[in-house]
Structures are given as C-alpha cells and as structure tokens.
Protein backbone atom coordinates (compact mmCIF):
# COMPACT_ATOMS: atom_id res chain seq x y z
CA UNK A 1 114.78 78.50 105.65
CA UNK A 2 114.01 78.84 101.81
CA UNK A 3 114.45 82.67 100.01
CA UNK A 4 111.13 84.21 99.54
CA UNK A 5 110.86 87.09 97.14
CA UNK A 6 109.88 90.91 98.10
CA UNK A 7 106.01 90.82 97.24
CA UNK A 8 105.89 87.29 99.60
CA UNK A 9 107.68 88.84 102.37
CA UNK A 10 104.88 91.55 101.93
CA UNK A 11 101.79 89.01 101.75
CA UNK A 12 103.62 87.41 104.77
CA UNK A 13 103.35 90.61 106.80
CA UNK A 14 100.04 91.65 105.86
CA UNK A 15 98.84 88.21 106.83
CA UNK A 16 100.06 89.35 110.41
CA UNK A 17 98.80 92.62 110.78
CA UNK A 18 100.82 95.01 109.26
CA UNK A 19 100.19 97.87 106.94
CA UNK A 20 101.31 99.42 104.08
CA UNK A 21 101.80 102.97 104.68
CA UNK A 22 103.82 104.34 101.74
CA UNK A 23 106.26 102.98 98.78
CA UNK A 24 109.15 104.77 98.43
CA UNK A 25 110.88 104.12 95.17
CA UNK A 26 111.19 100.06 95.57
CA UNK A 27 110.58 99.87 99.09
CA UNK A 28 107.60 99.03 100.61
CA UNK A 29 107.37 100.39 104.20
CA UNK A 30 105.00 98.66 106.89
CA UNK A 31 104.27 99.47 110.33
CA UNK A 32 102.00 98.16 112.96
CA UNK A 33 100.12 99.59 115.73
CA UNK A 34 102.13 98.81 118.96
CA UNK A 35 105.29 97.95 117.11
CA UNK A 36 107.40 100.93 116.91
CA UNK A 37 109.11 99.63 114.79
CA UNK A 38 108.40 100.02 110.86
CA UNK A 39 110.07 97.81 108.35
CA UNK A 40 111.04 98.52 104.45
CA UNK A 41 110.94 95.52 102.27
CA UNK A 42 113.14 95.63 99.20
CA UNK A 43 110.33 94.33 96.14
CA UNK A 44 112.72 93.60 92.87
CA UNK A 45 110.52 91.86 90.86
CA UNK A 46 110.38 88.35 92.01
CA UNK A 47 113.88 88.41 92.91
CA UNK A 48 114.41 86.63 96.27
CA UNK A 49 115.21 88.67 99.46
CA UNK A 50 118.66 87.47 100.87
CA UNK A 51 118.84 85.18 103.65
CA UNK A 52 120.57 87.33 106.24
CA UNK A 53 117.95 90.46 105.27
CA UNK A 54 114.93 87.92 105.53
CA UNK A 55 115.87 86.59 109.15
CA UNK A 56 116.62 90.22 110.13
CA UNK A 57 113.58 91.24 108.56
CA UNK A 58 111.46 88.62 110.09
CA UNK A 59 112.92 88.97 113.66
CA UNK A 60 111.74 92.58 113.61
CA UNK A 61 108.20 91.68 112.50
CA UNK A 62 108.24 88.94 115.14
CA UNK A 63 107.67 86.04 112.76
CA UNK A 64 108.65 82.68 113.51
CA UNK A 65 110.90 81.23 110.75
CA UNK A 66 108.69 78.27 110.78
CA UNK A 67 105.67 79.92 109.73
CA UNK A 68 106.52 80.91 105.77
C-alpha cells in the first residue's frame, strides 16, 4: 500500500459517502449516516499519513486497501 497524504485520504472518503462535519484545528472530522463511527484525518500539508494510521483509518471507513 503506498502513503497518501491528509487532503487524499479526505477526497478518498468523500468519494464514498462521507461528510465533512467540522475541522478542528488540523483535523478534519467525517461521519456517515449509518456508521457510528466518525473519523478525524490528520491534513499536514501534503505530508503523507503513516502507514499504520492509514490502514487503521481505512478499516474504520470500510475501504478496501485496493481501491486508492
């Protein structure tokens, strides 16, 4: 799987349904009707998101690591 930065990860989740609700300081905070879960993405610049935080990240959105 190759490092994707903050503001991908974003366009990744709003590609599958999920919605910004609020920004809090560098975090960008998503949720998704159904899911109760909510998810804050770290956006540094175009840093990229570690790997461990990405799969973790992605396993909570229920993305498929194939799919970025």
């Amino acid at each position: 799987m190759k490092a994707i930065s903050g503001k991908q990860f974003c366009r990744l989740l709003e590609d599958h349904g999920w919605i910004l609700k609020r920004v809090a300081g560098s975090h960008h905070i998503y949720s998704k009707t159904g899911n109760p879960a909510g998810i804050a993405v770290p956006v540094h610049r175009n840093t990229p998101l570690k790997i461990a935080l990405q799969r973790h990240l992605m396993k909570l959105a229920g993305i498929v690591e194939s799919e970025p």
